[in-house]
Protein backbone atom coordinates (compact mmCIF):
# COMPACT_ATOMS: atom_id res chain seq x y z
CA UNK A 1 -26.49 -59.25 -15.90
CA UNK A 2 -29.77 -57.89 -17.36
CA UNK A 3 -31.99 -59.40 -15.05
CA UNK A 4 -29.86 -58.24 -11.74
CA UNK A 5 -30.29 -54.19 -13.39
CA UNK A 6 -33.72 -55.14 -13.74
CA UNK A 7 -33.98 -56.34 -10.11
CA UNK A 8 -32.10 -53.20 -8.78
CA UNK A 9 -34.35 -50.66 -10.69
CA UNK A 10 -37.32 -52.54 -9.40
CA UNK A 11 -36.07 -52.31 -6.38
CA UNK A 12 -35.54 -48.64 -6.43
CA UNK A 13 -38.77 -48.21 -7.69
CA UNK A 14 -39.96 -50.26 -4.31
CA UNK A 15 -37.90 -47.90 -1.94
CA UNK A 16 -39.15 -44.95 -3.88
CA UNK A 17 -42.68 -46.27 -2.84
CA UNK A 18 -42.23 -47.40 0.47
CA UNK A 19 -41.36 -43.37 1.30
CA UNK A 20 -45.00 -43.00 0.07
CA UNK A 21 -46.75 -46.06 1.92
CA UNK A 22 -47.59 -45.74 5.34
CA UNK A 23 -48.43 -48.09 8.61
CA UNK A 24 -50.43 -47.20 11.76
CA UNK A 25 -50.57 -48.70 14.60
CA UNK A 26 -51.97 -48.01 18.25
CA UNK A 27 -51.58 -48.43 21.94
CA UNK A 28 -54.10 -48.25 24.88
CA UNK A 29 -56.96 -49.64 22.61
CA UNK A 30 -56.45 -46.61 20.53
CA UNK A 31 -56.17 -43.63 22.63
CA UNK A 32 -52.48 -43.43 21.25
CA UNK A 33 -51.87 -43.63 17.12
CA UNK A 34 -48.82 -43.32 15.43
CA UNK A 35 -48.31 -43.16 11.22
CA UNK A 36 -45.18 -44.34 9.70
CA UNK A 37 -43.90 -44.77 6.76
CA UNK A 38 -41.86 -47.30 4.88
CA UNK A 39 -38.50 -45.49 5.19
CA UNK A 40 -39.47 -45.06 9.30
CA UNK A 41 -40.03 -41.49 9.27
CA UNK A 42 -43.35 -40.67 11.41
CA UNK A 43 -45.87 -39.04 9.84
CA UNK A 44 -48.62 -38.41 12.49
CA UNK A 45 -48.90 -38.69 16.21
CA UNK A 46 -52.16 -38.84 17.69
CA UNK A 47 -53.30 -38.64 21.02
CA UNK A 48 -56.63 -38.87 22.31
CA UNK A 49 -57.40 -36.23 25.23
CA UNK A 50 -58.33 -38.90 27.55
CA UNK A 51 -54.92 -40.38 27.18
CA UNK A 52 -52.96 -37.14 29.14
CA UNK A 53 -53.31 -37.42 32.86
CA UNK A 54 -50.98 -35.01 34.14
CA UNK A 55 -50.45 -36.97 37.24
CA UNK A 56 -49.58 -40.40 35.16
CA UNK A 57 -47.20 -38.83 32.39
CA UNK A 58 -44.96 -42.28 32.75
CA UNK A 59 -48.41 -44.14 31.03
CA UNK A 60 -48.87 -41.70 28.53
CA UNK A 61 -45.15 -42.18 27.60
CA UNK A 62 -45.00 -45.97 27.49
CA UNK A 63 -48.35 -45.54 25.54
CA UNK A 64 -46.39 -43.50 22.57
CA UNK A 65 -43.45 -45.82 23.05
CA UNK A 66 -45.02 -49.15 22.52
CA UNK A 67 -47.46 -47.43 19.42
CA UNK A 68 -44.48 -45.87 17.82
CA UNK A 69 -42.40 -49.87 18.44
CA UNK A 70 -45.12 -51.47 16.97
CA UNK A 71 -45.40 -48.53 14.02
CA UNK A 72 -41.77 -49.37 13.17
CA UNK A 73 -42.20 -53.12 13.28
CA UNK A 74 -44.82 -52.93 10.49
CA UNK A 75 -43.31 -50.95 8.46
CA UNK A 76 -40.23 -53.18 9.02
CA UNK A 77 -42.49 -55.91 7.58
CA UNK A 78 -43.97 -54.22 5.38
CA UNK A 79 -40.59 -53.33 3.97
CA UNK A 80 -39.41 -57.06 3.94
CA UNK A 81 -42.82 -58.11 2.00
CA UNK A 82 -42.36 -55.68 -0.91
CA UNK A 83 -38.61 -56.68 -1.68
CA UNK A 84 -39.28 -60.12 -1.32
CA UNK A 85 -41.77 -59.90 -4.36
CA UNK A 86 -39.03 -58.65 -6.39
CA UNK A 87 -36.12 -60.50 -4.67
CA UNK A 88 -38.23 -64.15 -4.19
CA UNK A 89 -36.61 -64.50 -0.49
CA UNK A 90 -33.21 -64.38 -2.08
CA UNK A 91 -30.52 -62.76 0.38
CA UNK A 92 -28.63 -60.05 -1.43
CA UNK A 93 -26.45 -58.30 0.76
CA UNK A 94 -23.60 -60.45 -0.23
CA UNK A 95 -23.12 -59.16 -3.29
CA UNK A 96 -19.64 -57.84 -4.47
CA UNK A 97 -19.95 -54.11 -5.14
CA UNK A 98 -22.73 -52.73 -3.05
CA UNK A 99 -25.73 -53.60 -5.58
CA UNK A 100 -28.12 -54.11 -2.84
């Protein structure tokens, strides 16, 4: 029982972090960047002047659509990395009494 308190702190202590640790990632070879962090909140938008065409808003759109997809998907990953080093792969959320 020790060591499963010891893995939930540690992971508490790894949530706590991940609100702290951000991803970036960008779209139309950088013209569009979005920050993220590990709990998905964004934490910067940024787009390059040459991105807005006010006669093409539908491309600048899909631009901060696919940067903010890909923003989430690494932090996803991101996410799965640092509780697998305290979990070792092992699936959790089948645990009686909402541990994890």
């Amino acid at each position: 029982m020790k060591e499963v308190q010891k893995m939930q702190a540690e992971m508490t202590r790894i949530q706590e972090e991940l609100g702290i640790k951000t991803v970036e990632a960008t779209a139309g070879g950088g013209v569009v960047r979005v920050v993220i962090s590990g709990h998905l909140e964004i934490k910067e938008i940024a787009i390059e002047p040459a991105a807005v065409d006010p006669d093409d808003l539908e491309m600048l759109q899909d631009l901060v659509m696919a940067a903010v997809n890909e923003a989430i998907r690494l932090a996803q990953e991101m996410s799965a990395t640092e509780m697998e080093k305290v979990t070792g792969g092992i699936d959790l959320s089948g645990l009686p009494g909402g541990l994890f």
